[in-house]
Protein backbone atom coordinates (compact mmCIF):
# COMPACT_ATOMS: atom_id res chain seq x y z
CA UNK A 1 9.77 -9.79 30.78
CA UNK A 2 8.72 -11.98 27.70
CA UNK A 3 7.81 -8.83 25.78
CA UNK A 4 10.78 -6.73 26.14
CA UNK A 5 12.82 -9.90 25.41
CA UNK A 6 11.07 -10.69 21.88
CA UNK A 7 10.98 -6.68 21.25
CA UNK A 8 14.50 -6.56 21.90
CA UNK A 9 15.47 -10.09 19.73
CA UNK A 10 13.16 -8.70 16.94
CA UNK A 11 14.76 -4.65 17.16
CA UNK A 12 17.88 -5.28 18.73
CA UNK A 13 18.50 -1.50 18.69
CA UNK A 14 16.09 -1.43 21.80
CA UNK A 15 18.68 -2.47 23.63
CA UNK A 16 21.32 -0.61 22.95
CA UNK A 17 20.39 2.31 24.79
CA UNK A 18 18.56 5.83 24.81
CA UNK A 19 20.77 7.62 22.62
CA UNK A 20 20.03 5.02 19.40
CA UNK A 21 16.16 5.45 20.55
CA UNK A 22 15.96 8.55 19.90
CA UNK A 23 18.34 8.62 16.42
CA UNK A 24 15.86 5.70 14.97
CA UNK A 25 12.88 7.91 16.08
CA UNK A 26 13.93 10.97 14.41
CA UNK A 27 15.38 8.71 11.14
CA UNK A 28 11.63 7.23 11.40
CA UNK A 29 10.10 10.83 11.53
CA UNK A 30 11.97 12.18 8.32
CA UNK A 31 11.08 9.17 6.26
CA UNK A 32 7.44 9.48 7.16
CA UNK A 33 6.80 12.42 8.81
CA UNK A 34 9.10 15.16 7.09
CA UNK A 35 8.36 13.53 3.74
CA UNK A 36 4.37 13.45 4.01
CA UNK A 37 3.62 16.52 5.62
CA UNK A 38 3.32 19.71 3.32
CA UNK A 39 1.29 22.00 5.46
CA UNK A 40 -2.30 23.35 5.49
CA UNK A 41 -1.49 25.93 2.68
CA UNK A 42 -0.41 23.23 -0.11
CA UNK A 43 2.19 24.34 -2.26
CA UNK A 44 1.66 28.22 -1.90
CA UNK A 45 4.07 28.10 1.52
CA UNK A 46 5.14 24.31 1.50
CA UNK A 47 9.06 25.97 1.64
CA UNK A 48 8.35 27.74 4.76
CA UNK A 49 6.06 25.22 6.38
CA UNK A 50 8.92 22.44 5.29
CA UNK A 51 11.86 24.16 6.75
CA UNK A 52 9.99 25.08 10.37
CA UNK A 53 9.16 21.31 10.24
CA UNK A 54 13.37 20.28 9.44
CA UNK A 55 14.13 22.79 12.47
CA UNK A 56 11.67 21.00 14.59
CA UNK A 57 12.64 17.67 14.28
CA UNK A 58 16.01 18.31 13.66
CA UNK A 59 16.38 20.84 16.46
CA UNK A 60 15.01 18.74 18.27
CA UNK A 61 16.52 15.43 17.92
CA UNK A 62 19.74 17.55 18.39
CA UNK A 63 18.74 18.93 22.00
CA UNK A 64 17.34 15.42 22.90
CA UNK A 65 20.62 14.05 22.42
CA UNK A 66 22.60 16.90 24.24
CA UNK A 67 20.36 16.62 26.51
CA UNK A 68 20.97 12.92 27.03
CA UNK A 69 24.34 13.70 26.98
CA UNK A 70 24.36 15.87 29.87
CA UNK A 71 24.74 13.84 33.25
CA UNK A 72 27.69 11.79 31.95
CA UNK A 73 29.56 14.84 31.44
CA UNK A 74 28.36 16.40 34.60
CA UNK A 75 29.69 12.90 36.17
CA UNK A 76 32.63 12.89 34.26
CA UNK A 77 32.34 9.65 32.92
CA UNK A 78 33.13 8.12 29.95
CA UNK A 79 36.34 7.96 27.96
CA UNK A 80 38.51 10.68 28.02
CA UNK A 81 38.75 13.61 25.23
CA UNK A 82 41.87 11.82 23.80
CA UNK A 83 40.18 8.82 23.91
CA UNK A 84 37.22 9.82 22.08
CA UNK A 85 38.96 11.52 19.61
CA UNK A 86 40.66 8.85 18.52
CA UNK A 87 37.16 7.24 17.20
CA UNK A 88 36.21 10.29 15.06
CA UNK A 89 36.34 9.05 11.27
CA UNK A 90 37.43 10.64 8.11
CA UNK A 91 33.89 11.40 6.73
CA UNK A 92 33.19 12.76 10.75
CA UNK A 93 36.21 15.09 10.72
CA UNK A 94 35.49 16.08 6.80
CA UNK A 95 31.69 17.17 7.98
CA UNK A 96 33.01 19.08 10.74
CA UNK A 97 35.26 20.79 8.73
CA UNK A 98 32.46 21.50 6.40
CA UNK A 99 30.91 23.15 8.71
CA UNK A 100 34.01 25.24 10.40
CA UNK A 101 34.39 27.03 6.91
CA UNK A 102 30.91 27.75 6.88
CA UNK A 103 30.33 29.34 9.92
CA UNK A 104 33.44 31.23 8.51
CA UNK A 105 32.50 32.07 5.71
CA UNK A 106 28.89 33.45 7.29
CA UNK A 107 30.29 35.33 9.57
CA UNK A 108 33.34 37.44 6.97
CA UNK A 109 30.23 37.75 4.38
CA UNK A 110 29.05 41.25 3.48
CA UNK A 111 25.38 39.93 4.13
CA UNK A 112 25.63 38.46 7.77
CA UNK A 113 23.19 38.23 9.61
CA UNK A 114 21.32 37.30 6.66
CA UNK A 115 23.65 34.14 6.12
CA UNK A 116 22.56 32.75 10.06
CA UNK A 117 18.99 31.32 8.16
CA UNK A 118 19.53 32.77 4.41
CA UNK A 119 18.19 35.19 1.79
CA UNK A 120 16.27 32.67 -0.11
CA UNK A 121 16.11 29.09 0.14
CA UNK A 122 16.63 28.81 4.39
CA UNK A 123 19.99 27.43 3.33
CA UNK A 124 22.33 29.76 5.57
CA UNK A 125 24.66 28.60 8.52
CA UNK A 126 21.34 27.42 10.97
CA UNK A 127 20.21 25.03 8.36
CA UNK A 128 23.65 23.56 6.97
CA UNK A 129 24.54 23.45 11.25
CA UNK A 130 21.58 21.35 11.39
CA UNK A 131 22.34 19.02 8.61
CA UNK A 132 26.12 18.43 10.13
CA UNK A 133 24.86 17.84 13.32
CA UNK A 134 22.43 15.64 12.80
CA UNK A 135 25.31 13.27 10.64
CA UNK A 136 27.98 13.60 13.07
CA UNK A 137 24.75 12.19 15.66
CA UNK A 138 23.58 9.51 13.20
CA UNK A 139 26.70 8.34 12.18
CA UNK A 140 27.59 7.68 15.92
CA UNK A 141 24.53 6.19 16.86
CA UNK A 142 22.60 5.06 13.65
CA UNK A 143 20.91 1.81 12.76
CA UNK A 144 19.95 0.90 9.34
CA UNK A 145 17.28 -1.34 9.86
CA UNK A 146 14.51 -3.34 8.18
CA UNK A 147 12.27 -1.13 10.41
CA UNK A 148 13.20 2.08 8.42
CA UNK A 149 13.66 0.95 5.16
CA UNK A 150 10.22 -0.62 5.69
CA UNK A 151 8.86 2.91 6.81
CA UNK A 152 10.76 4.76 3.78
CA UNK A 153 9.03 2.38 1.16
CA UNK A 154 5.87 2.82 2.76
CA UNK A 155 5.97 6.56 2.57
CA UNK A 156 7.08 6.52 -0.84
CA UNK A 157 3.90 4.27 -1.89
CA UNK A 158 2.00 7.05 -0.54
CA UNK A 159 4.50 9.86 -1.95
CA UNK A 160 4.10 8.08 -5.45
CA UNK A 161 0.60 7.66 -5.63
CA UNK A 162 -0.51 10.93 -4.61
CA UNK A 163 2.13 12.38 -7.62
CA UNK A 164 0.22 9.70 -9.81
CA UNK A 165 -3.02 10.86 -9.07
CA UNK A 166 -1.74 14.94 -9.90
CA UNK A 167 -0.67 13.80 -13.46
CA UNK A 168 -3.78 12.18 -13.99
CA UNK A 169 -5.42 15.70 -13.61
CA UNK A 170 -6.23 15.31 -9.96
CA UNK A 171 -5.66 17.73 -6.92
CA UNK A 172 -5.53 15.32 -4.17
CA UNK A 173 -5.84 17.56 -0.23
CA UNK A 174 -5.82 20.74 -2.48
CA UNK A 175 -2.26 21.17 -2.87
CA UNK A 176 -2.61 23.31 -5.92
CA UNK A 177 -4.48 26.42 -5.88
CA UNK A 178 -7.85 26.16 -6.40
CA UNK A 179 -8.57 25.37 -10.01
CA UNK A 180 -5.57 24.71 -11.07
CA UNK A 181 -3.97 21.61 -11.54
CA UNK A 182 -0.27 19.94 -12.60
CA UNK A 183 -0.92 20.53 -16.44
CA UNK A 184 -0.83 24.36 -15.28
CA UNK A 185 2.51 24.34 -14.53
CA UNK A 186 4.83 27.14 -16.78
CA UNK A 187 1.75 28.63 -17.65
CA UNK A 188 -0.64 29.66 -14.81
CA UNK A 189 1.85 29.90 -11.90
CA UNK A 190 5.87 29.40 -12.29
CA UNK A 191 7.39 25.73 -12.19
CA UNK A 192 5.99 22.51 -11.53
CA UNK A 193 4.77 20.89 -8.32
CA UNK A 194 4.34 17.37 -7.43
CA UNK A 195 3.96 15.14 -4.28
CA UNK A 196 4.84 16.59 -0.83
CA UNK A 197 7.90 18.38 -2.17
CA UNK A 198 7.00 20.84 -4.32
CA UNK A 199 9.21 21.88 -6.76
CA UNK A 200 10.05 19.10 -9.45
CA UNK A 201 13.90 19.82 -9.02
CA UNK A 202 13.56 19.00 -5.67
CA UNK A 203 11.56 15.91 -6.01
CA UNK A 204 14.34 14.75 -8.86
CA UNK A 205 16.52 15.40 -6.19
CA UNK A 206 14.72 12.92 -3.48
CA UNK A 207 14.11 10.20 -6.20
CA UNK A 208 18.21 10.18 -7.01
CA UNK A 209 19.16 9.21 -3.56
CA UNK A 210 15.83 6.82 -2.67
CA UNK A 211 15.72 5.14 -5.69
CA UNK A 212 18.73 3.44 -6.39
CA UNK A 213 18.59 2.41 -2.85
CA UNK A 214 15.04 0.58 -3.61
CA UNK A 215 17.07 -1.27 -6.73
CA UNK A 216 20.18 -2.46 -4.68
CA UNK A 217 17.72 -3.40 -1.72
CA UNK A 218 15.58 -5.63 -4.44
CA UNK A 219 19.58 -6.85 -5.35
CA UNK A 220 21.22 -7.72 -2.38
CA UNK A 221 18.32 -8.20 0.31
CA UNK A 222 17.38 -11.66 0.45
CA UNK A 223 14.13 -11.96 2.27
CA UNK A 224 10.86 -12.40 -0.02
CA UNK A 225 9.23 -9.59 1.31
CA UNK A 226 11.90 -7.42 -0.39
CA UNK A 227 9.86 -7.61 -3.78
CA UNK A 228 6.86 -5.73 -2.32
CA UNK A 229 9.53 -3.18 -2.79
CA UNK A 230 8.47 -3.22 -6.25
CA UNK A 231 5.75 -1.01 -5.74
CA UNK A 232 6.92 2.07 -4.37
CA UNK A 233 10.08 1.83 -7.07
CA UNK A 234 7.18 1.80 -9.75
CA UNK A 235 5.06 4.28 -8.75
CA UNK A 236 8.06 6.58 -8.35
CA UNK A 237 9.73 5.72 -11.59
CA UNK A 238 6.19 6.43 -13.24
CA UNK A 239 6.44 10.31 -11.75
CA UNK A 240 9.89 10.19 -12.78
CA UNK A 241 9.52 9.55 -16.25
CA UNK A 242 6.76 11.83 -16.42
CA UNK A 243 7.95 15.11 -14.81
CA UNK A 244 10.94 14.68 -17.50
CA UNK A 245 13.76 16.67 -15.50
CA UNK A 246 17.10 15.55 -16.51
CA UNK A 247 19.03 15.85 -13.24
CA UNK A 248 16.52 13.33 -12.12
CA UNK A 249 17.07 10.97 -15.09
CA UNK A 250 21.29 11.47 -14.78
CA UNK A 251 20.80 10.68 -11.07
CA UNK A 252 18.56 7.81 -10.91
CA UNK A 253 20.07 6.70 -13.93
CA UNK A 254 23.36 6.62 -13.66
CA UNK A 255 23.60 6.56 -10.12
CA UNK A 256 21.91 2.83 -10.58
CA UNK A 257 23.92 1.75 -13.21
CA UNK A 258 27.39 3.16 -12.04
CA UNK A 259 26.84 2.02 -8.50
CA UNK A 260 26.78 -1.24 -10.01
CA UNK A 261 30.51 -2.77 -9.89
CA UNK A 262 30.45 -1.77 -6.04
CA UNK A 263 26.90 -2.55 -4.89
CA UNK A 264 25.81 -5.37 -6.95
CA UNK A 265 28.65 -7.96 -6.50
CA UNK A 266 30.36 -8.75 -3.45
CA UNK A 267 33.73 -10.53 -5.51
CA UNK A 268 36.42 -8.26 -6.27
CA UNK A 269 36.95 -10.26 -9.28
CA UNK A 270 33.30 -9.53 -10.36
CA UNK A 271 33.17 -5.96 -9.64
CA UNK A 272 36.99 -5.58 -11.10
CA UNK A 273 34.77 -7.21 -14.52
CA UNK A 274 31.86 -5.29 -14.02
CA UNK A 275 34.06 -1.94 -13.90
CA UNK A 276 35.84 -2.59 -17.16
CA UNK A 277 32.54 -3.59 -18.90
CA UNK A 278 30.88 -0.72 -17.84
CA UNK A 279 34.23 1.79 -18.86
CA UNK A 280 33.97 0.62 -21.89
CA UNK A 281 30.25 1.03 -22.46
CA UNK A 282 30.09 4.49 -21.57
CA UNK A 283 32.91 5.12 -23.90
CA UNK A 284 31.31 3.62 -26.51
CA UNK A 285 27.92 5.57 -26.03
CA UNK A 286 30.44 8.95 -25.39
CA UNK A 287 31.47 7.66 -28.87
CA UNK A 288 27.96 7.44 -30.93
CA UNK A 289 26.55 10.62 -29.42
CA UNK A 290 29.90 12.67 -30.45
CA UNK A 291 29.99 10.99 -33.88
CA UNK A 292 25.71 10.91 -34.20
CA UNK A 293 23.90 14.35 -33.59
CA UNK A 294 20.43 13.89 -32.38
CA UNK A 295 19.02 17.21 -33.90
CA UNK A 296 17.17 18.02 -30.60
CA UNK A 297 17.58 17.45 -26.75
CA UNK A 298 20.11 16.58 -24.27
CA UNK A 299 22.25 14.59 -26.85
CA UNK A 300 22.11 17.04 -29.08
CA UNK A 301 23.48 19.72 -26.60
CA UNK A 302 26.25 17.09 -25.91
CA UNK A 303 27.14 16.48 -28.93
CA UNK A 304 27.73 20.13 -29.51
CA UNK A 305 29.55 20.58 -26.44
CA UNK A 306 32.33 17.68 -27.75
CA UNK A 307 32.66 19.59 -30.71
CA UNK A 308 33.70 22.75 -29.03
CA UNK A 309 30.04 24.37 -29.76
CA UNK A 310 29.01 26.09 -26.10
CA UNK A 311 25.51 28.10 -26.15
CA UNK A 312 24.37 29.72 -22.95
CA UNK A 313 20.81 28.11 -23.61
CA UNK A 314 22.36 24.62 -23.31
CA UNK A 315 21.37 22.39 -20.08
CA UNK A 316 17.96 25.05 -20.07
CA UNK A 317 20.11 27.94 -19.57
CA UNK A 318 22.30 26.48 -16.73
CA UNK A 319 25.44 26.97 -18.80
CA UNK A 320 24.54 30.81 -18.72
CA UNK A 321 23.49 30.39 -14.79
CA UNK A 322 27.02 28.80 -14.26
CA UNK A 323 29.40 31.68 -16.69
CA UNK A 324 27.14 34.34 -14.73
CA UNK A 325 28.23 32.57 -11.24
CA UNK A 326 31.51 31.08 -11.86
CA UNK A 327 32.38 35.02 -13.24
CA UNK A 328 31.99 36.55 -9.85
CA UNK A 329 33.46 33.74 -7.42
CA UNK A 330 37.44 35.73 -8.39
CA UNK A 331 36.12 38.11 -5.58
CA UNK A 332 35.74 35.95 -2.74
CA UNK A 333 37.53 32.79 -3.84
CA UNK A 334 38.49 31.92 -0.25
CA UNK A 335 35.35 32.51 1.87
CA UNK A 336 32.69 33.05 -0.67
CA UNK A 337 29.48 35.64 -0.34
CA UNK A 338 28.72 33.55 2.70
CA UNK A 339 25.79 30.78 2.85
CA UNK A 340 22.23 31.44 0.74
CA UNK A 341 23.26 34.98 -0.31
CA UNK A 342 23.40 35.06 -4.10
CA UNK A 343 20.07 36.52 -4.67
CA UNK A 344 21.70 39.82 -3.58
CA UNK A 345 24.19 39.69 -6.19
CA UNK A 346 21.40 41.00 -9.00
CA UNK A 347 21.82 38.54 -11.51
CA UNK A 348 19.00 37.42 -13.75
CA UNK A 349 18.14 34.83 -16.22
CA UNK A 350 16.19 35.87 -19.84
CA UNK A 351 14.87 32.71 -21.08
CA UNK A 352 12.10 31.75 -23.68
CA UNK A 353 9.40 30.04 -22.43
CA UNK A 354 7.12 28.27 -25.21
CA UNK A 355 4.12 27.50 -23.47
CA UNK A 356 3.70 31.35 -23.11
CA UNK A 357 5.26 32.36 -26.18
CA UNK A 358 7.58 34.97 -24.69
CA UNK A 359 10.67 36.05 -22.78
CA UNK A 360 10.75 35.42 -19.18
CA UNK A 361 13.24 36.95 -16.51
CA UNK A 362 13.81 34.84 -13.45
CA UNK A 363 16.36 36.21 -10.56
CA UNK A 364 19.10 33.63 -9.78
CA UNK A 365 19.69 32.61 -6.02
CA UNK A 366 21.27 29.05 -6.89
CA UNK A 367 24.02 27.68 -9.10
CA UNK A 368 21.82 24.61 -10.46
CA UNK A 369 25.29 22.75 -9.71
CA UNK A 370 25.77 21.55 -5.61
CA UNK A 371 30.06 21.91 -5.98
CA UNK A 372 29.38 25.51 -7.84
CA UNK A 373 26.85 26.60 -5.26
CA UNK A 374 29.19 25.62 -2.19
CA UNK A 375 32.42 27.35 -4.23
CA UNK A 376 30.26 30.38 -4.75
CA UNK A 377 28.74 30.52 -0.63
CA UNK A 378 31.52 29.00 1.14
CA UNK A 379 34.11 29.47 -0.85
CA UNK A 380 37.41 27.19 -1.82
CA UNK A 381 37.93 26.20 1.74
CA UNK A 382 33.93 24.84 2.00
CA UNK A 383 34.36 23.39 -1.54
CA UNK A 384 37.71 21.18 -0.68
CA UNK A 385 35.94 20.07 2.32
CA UNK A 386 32.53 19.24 1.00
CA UNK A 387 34.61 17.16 -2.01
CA UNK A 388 36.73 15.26 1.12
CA UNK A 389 33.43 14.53 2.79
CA UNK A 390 32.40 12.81 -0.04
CA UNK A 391 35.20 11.68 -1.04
CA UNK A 392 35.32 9.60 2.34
CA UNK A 393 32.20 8.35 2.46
CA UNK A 394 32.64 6.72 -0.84
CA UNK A 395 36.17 4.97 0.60
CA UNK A 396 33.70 3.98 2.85
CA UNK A 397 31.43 2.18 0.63
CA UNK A 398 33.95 0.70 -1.91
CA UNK A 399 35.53 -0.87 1.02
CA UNK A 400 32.55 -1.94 3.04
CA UNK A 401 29.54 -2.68 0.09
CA UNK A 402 30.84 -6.27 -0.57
CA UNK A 403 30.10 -7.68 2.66
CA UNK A 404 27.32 -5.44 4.10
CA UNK A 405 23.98 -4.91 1.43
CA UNK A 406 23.13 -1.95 3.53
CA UNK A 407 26.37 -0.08 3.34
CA UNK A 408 26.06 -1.53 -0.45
CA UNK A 409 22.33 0.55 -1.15
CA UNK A 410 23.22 3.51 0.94
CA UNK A 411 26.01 4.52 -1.22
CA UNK A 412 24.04 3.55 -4.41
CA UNK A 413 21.65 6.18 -3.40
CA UNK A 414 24.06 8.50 -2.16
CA UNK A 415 25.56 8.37 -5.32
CA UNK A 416 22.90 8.99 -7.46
CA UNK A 417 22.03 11.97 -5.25
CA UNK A 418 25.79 13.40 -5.96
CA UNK A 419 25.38 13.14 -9.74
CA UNK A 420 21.99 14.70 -9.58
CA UNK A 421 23.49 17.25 -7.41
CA UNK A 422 26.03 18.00 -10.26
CA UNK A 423 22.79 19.87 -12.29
CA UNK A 424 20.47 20.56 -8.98
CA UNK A 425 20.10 22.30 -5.89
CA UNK A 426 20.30 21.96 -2.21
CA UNK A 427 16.94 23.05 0.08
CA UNK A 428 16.06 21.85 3.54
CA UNK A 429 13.13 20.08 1.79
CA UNK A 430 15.16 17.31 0.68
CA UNK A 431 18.88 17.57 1.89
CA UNK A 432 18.31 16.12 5.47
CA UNK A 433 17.36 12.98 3.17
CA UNK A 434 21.35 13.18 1.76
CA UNK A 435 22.50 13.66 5.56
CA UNK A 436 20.60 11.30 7.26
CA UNK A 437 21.54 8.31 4.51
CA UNK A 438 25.21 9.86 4.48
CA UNK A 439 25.21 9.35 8.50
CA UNK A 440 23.75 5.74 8.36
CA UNK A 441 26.72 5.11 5.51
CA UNK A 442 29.17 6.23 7.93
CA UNK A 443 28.01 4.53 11.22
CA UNK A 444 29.94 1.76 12.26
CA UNK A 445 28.07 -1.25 11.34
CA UNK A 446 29.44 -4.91 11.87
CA UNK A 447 28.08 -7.30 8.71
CA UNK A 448 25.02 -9.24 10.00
CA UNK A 449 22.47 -10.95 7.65
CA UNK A 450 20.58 -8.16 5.71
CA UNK A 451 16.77 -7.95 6.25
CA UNK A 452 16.81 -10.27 9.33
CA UNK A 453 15.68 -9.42 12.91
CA UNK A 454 18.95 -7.86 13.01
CA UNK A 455 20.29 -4.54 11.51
CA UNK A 456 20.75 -4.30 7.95
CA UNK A 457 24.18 -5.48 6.63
């Protein structure tokens, strides 16, 4: 038929069978869908409502595709097990792995059952099963297309507007409490909300990996509609700059400019230049701020800390957060406390907060620092293979980002979501963002002209 025949020239995923269907729906859902939808209560259950909505479509997408998988085993046909494991890839058997030692780990923990969903952020074995899933699925039978870059911007025009409209003052669906607005935050209820995320943190975390992937699409895409791009990576930068958490700024920030010798030139000459030039920058800069102290602020805590001068305040008190963690890990170096369980270990953070003009005590359930939180949860053994998961996917894009721009702005973004991570957290609000882009990073994709009717590449 004519229409299945320009449908399938124009998407040529729609030919490829039901199995990549149903992966580009559910990518499709969690860059509109999952990222739009907060619930009817606003930002007074939005964690809740946000992880039943991840199991959903996650769950989901997971039982579709065993599902789908089901009469071909039943028939026994298909390549054999030896076969098909001979196609698994490093960053496939790193994430499975991952996810051995935590189910491991869950199960030896003083706190299981509680580490099957988790004591406080829905981060226990279901959710990081989920995640690990979905990426083994993705990477198998993921498409990076103009289609859902396309439906990621979009969202984020809408994601970025609605957080420009809360810093003007506004309360856009009700979101916030009634009465109360973004300029309460600190004061009249604890944190700071924005968009359909919640938490700042969070959001810093979902700007680090989209982001840099907007840049490196305006870079290396060369259709003109790329530049309506522009709009979404404005808005966004706008609530960026605003919010003013650092993690964002180090991700977005440096995630852009350090993904630069692999994603921005496709010569190994250039990138070999573009490495050294950049080396030598960042010395320089490590240079002024340990020779120049700012008085106040981040470079001011950093040019303490190269002088030897540690206070637990430093970082806002995650220097404390990570002496009080890193302290008890001794006791279950191997397998951790199991996944989402350090609320139970007591330990609270005294802090002065200025816009109330007294101490505050806060309980501490995450490390504020991803490779910290995994050592303390999961242990060694989840740490070593979290870092050879990662490590693997970014073999993956140093070797493939010269001759494929959407291998090129997946890394970029997964890269600026790593260094953020360094300072942040994890939550099923934002991390099926890291796993989905981490799957599409890892799929096999031939090169093909980027932004065309075809896949992007």
């Amino acid at each position: 038929m004519p229409l299945v025949r320009w449908l399938t020239n124009r998407f040529p995923f729609l030919g490829e069978g039901p199995r990549v269907w149903v992966t580009q729906a559910y990518l499709f859902s969690l860059a509109t869908v999952f990222l739009l939808l907060c619930g009817p209560a606003g930002y007074t259950r939005i964690t809740r409502f946000k992880f039943m909505l991840f199991t959903c479509l996650s769950g989901g997408y997971v039982l579709a595709m065993a599902a789908l998988s089901l009469p071909g085993l039943a028939r026994r046909r298909g390549p054999g097990i030896k076969a098909a494991l001979r196609r698994v890839t490093w960053p496939q058997w790193a994430a499975a792995a991952y996810l051995l030692a935590t189910w491991v780990s869950a199960l030896a923990s003083p706190y299981w059952p509680h580490t099957f969903l988790g004591v406080s952020r829905y981060e226990g074995a279901a959710s990081i099963t989920l995640y690990v899933l979905s990426f083994l699925l993705i990477s198998a039978y993921g498409k990076p297309t103009r289609l859902l870059l396309g439906a990621l911007a979009g969202a984020m025009v809408v994601f970025g507007g609605l957080c420009a409209l809360q810093l003007a003052g506004r309360n856009p669906f009700g979101l916030y409490p009634q009465g109360l607005t973004y300029a309460d935050a600190y004061v009249a209820y604890p944190g700071a909300y924005l968009g359909t995320i919640g938490n700042v943190g969070l959001v810093a975390g979902f700007f680090s990996l989209s982001l840099p992937m907007l840049v490196y699409a305006l870079i290396r895409l060369p259709a003109r509609g790329r530049f309506w791009l522009l709009l979404p990576l404005a808005l966004c930068l706008y609530a960026l700059v605003r919010m003013h958490v650092l993690a964002g700024f180090v991700g977005v920030g440096m995630g852009t400019l350090l993904a630069l010798p692999v994603a921005g030139f496709r010569k190994g000459r250039q990138r070999a230049s573009a490495a050294l030039a950049m080396g030598c920058a960042l010395l320089a800069a490590l240079e002024l701020v340990y020779l120049v102290d700012a008085g106040a602020g981040l470079f001011h805590e950093v040019h303490q800390i190269l002088h030897g001068n540690f206070d637990a305040g430093f970082g806002t008190g995650r220097l404390y957060i990570w002496q009080e963690v890193l302290a008890r890990v001794p006791q279950r170096l191997w397998l951790g406390y199991g996944p989402d369980t350090m609320l139970r270990a007591g330990m609270q953070f005294r802090h002065y907060n200025a816009l109330l003009g007294r101490q505050a005590v806060s309980s501490i359930d995450m490390a504020h620092s991803e490779p910290l939180n995994v050592l303390y949860h999961q242990g060694l053994l989840g740490l070593v293979t979290y870092i050879i998961f990662l490590a693997s996917l970014a073999r993956r894009w140093i070797s493939a980002a010269p001759h494929n721009g959407a291998i090129a702005l997946l890394g970029a973004g997964l890269l600026g979501y790593a260094l953020q991570g360094l300072f942040g957290y994890s939550m099923p609000i934002t991390a099926p963002f890291f796993w989905a882009a981490a799957g599409l990073l890892a799929c096999p994709s031939p090169p093909s002209p980027p932004l065309s009717r075809r896949p992007l590449g």
